[in-house]
N, C-alpha and C. Protein backbone atom coordinates (compact mmCIF):
# COMPACT_ATOMS: atom_id res chain seq x y z
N UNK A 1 5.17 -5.02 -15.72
CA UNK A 1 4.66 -6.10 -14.93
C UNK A 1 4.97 -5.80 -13.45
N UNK A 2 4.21 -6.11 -12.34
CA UNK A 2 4.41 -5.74 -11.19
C UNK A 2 4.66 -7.27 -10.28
N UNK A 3 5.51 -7.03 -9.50
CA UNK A 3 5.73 -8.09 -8.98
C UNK A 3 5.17 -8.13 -7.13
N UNK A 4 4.66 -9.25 -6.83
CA UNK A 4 5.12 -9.27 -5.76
C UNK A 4 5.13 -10.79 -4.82
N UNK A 5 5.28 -10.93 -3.88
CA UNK A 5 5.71 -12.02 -2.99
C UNK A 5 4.72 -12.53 -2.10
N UNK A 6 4.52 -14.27 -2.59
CA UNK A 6 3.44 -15.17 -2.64
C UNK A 6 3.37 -15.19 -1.18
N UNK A 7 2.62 -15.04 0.02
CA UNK A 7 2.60 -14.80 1.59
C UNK A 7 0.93 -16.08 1.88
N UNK A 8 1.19 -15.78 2.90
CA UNK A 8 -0.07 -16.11 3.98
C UNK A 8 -0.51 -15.06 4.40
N UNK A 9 -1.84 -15.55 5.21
CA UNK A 9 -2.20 -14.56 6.08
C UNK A 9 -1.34 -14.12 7.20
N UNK A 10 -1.01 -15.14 7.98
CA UNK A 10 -0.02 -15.20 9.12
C UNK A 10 1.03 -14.47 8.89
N UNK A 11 1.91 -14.49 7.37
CA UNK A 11 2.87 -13.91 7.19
C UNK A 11 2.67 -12.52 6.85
N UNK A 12 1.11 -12.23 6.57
CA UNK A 12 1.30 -10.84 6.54
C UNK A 12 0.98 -10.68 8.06
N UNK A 13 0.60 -10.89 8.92
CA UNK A 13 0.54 -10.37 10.45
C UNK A 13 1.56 -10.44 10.83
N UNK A 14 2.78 -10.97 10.28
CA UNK A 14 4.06 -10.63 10.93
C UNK A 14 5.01 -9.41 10.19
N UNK A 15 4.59 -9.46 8.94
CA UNK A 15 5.21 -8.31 8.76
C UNK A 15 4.47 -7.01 8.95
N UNK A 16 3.05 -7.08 9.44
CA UNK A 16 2.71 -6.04 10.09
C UNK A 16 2.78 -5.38 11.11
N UNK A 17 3.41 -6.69 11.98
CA UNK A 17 3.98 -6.31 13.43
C UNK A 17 5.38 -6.31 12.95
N UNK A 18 6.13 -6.66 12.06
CA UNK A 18 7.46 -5.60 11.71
C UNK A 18 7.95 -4.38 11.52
N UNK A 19 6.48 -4.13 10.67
CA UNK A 19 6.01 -2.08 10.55
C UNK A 19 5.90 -2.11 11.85
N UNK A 20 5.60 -1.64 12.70
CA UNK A 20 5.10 -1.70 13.85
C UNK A 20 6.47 -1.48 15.20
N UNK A 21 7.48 -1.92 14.56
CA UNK A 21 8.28 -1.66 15.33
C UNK A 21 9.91 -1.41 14.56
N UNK A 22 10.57 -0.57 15.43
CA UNK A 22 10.48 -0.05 16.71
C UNK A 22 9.63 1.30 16.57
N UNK A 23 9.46 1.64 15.73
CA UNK A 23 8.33 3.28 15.76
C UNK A 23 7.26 2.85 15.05
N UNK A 24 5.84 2.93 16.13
CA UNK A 24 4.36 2.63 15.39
C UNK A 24 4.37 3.51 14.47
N UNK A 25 3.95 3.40 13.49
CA UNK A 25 3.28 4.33 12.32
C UNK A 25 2.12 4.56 11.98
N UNK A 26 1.43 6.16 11.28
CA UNK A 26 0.18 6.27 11.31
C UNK A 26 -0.22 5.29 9.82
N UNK A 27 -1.11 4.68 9.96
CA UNK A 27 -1.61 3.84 8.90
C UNK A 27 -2.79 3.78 8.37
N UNK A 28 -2.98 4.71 6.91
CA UNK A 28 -4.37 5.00 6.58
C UNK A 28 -4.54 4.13 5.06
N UNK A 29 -5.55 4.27 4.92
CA UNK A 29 -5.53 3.56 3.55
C UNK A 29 -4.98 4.37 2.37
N UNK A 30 -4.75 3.85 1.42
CA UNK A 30 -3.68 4.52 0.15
C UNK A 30 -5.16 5.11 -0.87
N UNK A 31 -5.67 4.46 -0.96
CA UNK A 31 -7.10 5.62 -1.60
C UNK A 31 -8.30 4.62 -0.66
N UNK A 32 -9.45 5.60 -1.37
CA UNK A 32 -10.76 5.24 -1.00
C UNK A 32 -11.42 4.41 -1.94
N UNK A 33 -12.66 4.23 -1.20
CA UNK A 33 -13.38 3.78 -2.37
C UNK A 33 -13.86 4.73 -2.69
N UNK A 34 -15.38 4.61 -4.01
CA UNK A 34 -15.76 5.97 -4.97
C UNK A 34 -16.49 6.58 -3.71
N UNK A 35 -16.42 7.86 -3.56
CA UNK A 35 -17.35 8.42 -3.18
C UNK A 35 -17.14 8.34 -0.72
N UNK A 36 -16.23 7.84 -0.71
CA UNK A 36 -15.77 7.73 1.09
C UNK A 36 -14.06 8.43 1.19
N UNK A 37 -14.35 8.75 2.37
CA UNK A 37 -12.91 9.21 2.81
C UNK A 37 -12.28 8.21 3.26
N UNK A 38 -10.84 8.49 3.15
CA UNK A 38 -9.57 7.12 3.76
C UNK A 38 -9.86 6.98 4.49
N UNK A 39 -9.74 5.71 5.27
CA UNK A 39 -9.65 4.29 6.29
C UNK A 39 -8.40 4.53 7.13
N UNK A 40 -8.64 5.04 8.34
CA UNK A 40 -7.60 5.05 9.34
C UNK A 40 -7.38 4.41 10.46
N UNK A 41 -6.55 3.59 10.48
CA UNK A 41 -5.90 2.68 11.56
C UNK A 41 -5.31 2.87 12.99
N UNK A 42 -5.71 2.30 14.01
CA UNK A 42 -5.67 2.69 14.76
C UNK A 42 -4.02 2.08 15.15
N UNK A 43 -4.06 0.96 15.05
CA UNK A 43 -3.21 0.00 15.55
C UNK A 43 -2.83 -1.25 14.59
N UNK A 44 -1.83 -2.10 15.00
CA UNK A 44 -1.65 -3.16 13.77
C UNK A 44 -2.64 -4.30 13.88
N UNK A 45 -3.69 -4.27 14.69
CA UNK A 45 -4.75 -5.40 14.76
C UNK A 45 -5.75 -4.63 13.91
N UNK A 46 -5.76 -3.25 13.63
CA UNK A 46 -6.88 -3.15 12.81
C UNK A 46 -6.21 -3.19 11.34
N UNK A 47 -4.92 -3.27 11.31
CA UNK A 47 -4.56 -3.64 10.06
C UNK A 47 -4.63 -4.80 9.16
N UNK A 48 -4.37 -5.58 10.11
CA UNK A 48 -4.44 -7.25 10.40
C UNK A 48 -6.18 -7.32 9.78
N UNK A 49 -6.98 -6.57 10.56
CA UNK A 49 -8.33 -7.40 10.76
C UNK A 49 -9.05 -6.51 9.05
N UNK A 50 -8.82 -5.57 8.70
CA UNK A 50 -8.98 -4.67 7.07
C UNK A 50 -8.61 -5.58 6.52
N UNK A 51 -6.85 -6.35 6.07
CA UNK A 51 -7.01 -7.32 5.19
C UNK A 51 -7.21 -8.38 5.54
N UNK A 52 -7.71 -8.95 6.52
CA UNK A 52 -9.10 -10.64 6.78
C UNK A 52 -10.36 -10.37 6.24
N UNK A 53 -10.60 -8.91 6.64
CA UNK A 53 -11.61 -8.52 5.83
C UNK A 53 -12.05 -8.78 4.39
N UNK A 54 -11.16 -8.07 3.61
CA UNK A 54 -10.91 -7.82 2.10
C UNK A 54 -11.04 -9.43 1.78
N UNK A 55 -10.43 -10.01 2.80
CA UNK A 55 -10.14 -11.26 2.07
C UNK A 55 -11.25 -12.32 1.76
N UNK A 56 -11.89 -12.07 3.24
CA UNK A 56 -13.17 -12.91 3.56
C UNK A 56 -14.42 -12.38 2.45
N UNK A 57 -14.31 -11.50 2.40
CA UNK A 57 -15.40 -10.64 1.82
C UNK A 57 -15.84 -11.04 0.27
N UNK A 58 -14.61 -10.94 -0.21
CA UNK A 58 -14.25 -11.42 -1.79
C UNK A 58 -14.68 -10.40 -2.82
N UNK A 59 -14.67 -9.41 -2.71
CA UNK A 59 -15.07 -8.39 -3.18
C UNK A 59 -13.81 -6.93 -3.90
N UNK A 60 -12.98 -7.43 -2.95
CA UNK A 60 -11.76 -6.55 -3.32
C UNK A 60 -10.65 -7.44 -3.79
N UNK A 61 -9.95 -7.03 -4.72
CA UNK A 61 -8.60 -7.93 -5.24
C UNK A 61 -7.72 -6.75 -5.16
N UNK A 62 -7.57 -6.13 -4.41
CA UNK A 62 -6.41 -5.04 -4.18
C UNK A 62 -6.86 -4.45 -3.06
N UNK A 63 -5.96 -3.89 -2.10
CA UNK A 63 -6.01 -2.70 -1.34
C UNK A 63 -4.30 -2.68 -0.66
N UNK A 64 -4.50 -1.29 -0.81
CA UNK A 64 -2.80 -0.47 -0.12
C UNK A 64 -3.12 0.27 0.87
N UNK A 65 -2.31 0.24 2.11
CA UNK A 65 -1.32 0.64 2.85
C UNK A 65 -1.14 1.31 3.64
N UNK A 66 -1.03 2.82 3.67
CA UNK A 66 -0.18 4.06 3.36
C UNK A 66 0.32 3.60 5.00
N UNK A 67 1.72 4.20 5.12
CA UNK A 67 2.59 4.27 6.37
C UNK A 67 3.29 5.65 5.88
N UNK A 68 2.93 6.52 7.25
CA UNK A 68 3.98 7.17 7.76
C UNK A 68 4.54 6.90 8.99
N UNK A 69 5.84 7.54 9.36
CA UNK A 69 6.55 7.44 10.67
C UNK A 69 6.72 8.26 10.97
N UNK A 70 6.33 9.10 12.19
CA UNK A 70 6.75 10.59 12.44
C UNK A 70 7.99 11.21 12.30
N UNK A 71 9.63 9.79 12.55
CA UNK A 71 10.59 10.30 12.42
C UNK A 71 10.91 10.75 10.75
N UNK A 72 10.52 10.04 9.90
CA UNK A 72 10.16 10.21 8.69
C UNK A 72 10.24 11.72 8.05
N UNK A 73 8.97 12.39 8.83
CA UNK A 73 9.16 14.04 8.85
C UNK A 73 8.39 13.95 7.07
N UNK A 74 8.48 15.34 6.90
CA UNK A 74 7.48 15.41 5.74
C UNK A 74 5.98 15.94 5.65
N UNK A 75 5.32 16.45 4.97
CA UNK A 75 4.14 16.48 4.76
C UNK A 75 3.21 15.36 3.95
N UNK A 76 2.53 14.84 4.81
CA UNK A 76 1.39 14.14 4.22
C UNK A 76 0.03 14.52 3.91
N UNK A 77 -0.52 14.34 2.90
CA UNK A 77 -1.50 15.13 2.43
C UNK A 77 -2.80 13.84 2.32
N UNK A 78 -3.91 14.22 2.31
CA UNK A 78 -5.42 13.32 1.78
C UNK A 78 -5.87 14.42 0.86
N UNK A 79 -5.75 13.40 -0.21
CA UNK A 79 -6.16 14.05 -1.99
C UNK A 79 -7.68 14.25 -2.07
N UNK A 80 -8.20 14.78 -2.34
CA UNK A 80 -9.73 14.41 -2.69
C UNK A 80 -9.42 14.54 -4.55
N UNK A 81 -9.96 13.59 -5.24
CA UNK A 81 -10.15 13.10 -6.13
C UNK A 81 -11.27 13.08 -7.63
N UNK A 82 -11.41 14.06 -8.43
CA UNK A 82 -12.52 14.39 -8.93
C UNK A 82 -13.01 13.41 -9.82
N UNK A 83 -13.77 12.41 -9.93
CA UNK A 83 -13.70 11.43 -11.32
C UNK A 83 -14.83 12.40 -12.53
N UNK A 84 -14.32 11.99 -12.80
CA UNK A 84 -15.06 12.35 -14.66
C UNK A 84 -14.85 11.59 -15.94
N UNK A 85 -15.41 10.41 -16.13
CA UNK A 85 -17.01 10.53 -15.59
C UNK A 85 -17.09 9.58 -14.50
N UNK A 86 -17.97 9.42 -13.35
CA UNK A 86 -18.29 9.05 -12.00
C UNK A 86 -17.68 7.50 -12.11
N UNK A 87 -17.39 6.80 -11.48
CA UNK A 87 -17.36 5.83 -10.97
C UNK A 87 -18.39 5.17 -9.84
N UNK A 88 -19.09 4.39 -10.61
CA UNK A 88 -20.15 3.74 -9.71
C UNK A 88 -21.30 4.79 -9.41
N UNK A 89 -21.67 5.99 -9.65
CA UNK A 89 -22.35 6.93 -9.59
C UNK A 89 -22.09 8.25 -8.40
N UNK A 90 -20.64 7.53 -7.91
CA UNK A 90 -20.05 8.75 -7.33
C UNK A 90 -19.08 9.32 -7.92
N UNK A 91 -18.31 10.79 -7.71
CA UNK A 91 -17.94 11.57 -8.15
C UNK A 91 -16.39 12.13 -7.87
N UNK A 92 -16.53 11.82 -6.45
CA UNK A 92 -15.08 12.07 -6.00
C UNK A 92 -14.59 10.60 -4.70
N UNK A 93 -13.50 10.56 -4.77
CA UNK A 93 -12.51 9.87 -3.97
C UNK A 93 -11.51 10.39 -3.37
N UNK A 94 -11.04 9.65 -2.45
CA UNK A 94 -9.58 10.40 -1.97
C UNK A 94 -7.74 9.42 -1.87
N UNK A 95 -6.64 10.14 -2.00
CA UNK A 95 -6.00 9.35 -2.46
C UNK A 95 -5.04 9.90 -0.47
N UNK A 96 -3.64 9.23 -0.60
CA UNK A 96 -2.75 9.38 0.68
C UNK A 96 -1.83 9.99 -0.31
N UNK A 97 -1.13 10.88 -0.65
CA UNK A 97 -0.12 11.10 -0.77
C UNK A 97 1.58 11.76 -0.07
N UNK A 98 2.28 11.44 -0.59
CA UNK A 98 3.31 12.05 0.31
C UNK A 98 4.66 11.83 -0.12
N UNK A 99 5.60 11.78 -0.54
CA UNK A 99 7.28 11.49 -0.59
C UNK A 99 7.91 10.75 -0.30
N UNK A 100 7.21 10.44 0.97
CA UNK A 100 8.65 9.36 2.07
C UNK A 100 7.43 8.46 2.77
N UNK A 101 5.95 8.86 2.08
CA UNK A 101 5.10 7.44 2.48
C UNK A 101 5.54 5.85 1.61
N UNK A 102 5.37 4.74 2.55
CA UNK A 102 5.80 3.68 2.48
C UNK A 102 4.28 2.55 1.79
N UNK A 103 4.24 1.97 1.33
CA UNK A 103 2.77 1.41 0.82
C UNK A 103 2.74 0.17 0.96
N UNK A 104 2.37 -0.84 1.85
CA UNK A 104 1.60 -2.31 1.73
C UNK A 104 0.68 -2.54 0.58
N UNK A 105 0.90 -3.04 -0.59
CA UNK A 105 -0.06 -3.34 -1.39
C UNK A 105 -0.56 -5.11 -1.20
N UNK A 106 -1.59 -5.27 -1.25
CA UNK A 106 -2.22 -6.73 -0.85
C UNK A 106 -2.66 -7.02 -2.30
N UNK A 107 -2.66 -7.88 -3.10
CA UNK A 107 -3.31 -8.57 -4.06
C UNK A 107 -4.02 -10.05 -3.64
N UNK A 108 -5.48 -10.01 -4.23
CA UNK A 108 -5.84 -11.45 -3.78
C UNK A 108 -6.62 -11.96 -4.44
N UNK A 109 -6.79 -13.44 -4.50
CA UNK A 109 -7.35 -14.27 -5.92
C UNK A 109 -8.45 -15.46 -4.89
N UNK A 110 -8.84 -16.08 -5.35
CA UNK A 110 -9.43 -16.93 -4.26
C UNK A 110 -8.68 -17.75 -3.36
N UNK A 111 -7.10 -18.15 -3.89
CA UNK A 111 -6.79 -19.40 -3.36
C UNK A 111 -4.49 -18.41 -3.24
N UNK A 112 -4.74 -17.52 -3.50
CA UNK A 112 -3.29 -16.62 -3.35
C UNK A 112 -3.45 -15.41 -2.38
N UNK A 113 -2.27 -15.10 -2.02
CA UNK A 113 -2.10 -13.60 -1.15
C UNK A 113 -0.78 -13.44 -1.72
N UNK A 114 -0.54 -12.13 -2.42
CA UNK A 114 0.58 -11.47 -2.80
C UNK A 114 0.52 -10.24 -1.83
N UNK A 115 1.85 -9.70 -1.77
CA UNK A 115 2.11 -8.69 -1.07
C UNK A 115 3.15 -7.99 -1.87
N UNK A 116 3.18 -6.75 -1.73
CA UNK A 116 4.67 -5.67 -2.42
C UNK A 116 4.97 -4.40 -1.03
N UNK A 117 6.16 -4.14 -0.97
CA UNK A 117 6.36 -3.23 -0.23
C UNK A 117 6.87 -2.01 -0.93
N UNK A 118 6.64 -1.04 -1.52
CA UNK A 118 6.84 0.32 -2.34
C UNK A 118 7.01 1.65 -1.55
N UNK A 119 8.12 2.57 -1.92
CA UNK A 119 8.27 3.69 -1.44
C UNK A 119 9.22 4.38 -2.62
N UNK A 120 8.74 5.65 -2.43
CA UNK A 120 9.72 6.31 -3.76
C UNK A 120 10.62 6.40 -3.44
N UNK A 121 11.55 6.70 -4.38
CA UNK A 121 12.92 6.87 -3.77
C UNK A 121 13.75 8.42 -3.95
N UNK A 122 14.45 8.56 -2.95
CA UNK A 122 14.63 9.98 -3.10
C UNK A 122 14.76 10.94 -4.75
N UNK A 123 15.43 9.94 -5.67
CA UNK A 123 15.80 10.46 -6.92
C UNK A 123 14.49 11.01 -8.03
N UNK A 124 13.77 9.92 -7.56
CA UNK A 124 12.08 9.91 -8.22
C UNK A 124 11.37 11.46 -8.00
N UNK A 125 11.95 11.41 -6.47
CA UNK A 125 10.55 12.45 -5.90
C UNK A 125 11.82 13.96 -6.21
N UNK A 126 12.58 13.48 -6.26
CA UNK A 126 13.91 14.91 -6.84
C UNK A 126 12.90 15.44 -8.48
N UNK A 127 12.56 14.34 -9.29
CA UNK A 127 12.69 14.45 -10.72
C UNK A 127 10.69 15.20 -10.68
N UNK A 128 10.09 14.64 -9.42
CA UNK A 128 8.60 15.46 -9.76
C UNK A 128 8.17 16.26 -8.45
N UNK A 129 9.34 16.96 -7.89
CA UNK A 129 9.11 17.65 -6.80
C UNK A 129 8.47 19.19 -7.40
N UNK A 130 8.85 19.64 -8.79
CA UNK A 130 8.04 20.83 -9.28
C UNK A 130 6.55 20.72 -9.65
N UNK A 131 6.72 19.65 -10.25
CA UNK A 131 5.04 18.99 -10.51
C UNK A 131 4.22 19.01 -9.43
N UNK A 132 4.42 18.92 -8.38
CA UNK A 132 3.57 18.44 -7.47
C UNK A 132 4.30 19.41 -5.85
N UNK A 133 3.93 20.89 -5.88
CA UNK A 133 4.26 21.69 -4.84
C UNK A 133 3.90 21.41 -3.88
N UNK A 134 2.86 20.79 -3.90
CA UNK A 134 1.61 20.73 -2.53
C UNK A 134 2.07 19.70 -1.60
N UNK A 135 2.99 18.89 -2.19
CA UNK A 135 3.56 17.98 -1.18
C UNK A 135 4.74 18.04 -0.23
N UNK A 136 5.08 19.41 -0.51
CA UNK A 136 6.43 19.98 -0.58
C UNK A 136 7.25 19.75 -0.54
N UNK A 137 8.73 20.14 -0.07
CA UNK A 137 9.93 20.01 0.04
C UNK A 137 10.49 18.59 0.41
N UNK A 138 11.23 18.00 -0.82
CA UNK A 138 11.84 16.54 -0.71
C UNK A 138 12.66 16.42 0.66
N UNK A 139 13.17 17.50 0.66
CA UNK A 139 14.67 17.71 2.01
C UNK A 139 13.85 17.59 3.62
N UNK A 140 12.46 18.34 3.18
CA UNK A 140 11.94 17.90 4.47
C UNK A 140 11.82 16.67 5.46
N UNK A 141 11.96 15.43 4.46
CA UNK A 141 11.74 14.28 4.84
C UNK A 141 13.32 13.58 5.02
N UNK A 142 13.10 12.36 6.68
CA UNK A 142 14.18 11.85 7.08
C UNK A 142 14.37 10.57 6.00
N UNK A 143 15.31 10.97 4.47
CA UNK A 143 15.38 9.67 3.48
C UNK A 143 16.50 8.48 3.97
N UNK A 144 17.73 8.73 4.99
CA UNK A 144 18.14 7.46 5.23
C UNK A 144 16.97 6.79 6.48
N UNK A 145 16.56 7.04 7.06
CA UNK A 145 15.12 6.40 7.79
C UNK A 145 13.91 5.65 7.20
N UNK A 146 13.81 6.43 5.92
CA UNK A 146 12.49 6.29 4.70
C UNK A 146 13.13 4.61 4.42
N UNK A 147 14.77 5.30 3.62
CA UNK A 147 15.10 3.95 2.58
C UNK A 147 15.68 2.78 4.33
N UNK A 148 15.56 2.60 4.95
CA UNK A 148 16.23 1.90 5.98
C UNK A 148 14.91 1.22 6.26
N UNK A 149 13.64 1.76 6.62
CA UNK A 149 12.67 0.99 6.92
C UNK A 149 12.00 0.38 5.90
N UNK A 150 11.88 1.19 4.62
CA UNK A 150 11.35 -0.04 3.58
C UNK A 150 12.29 -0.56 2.87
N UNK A 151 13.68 -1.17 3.44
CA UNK A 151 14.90 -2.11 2.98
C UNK A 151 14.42 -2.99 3.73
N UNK A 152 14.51 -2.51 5.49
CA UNK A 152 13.44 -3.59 6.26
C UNK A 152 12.79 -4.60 6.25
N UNK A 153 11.36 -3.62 5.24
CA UNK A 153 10.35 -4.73 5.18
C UNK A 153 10.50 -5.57 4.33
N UNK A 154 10.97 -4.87 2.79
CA UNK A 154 10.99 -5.23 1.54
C UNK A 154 12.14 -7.16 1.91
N UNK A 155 13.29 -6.76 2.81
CA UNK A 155 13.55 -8.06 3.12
C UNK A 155 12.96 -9.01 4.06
N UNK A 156 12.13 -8.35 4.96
CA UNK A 156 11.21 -9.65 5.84
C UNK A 156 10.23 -10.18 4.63
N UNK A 157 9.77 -9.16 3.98
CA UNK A 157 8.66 -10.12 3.18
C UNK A 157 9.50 -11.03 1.99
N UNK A 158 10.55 -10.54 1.65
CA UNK A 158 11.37 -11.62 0.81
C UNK A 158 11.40 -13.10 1.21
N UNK A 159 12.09 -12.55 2.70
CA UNK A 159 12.21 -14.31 3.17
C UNK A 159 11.08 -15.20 3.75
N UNK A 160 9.85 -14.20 3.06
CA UNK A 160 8.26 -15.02 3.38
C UNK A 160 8.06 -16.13 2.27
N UNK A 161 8.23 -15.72 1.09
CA UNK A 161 7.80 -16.58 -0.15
C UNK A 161 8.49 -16.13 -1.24
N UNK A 162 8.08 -16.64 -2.51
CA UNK A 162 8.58 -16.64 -4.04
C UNK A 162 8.10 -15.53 -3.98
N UNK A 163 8.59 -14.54 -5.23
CA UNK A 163 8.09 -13.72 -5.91
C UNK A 163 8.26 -13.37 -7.33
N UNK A 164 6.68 -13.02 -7.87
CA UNK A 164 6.33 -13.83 -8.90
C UNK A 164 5.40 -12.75 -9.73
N UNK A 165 4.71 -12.48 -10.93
CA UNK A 165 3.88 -11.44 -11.23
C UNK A 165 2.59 -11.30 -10.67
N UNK A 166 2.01 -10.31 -10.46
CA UNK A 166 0.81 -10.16 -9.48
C UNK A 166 -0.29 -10.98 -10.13
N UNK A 167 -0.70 -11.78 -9.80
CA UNK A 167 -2.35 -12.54 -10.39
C UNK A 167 -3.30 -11.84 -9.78
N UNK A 168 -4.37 -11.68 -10.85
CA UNK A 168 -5.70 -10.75 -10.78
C UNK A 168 -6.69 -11.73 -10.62
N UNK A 169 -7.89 -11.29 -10.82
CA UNK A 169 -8.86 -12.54 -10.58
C UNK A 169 -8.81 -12.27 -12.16
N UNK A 170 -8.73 -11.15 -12.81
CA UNK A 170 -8.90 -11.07 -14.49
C UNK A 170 -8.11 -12.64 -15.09
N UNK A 171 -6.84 -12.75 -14.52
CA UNK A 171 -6.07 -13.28 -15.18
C UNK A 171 -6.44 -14.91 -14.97
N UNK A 172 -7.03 -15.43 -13.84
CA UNK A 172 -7.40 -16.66 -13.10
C UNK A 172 -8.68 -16.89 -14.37
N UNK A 173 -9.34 -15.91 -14.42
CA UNK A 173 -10.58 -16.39 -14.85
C UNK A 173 -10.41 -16.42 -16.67
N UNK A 174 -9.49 -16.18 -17.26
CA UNK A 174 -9.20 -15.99 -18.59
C UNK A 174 -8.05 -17.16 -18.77
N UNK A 175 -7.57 -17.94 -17.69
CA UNK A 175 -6.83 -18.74 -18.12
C UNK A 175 -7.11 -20.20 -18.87
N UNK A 176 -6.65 -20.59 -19.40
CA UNK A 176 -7.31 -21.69 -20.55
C UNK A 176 -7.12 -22.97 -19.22
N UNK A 177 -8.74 -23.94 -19.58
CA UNK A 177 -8.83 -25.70 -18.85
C UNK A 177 -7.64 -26.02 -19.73
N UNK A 178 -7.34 -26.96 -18.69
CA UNK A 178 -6.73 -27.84 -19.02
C UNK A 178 -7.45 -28.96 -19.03
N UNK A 179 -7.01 -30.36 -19.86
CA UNK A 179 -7.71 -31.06 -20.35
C UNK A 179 -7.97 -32.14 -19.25
């Protein structure tokens, strides 16, 4: 079960201007949609204005994130993605990957905004650093900086709201009237 913490809009524009400081970070989207390359951010108003978007739109019930910080250090990579069989009648996608990237995940229902703040943790990326060469070297990356800024966020967004299991629109729309 995945959890995360019941917000506003407002409250996510503040913890976006929390990322945000004291070191801006580059901020691209965590995948694509089928068939487009990642979504790159210029600044925290275009972060802000992607999920008003998502929201207004009503079309998406998820989108993530990706943060790096240059002090961070590391290699960050854009995946391209082969589907088989296609999704939506395209073929490939692209994902953000990286070690010591940090992830905003947004969940949204018509009438909720959940938020989660996720980053691996050094021990994780120790246990699939052979699996996955291309991302390279765990040591490369600054991990008391990594775990210090998403301790950070993970507590500003705590003291935003409850946190509670993620609601889907699946789950809204399968739930039994009440009488």
């Amino acid at each position: 079960m995945t959890l995360a913490t019941f917000i506003s809009p407002a409250d996510f524009d503040l913890l976006v201007d929390a990322a945000y400081h004291p070191e801006a970070p580059t901020v691209t989207s965590s995948e694509s949609a089928p068939g487009a390359a990642l979504t790159h951010f210029a600044d925290a108003d275009a972060v802000k204005a992607q999920a008003a978007h998502c929201h207004a739109a009503g079309d998406v019930d998820h989108y993530a994130f990706g943060l790096w910080y240059r002090g961070a250090g590391g290699t960050v990579l854009e995946r391209r993605i082969d589907f088989d069989p296609p999704r939506d009648g395209h073929r490939f996608g692209h994902s953000l990957a990286g070690w010591g990237l940090i992830h905003l995940h947004l969940y949204w229902t018509a009438d909720t905004l959940q938020c989660r703040v996720v980053a691996h943790a050094r021990a994780a990326a120790e246990k699939r650093q052979a699996r996955y060469p291309e991302l390279g070297a765990i040591d490369d990356w600054n991990w008391p900086q990594i775990e210090s800024t998403t301790f950070r966020l993970q507590r500003r967004l705590a003291s935003m709201g409850r946190t509670g299991p993620v609601i889907r629109r699946a789950d809204v729309w399968q739930r039994p009237q009440r009488p």
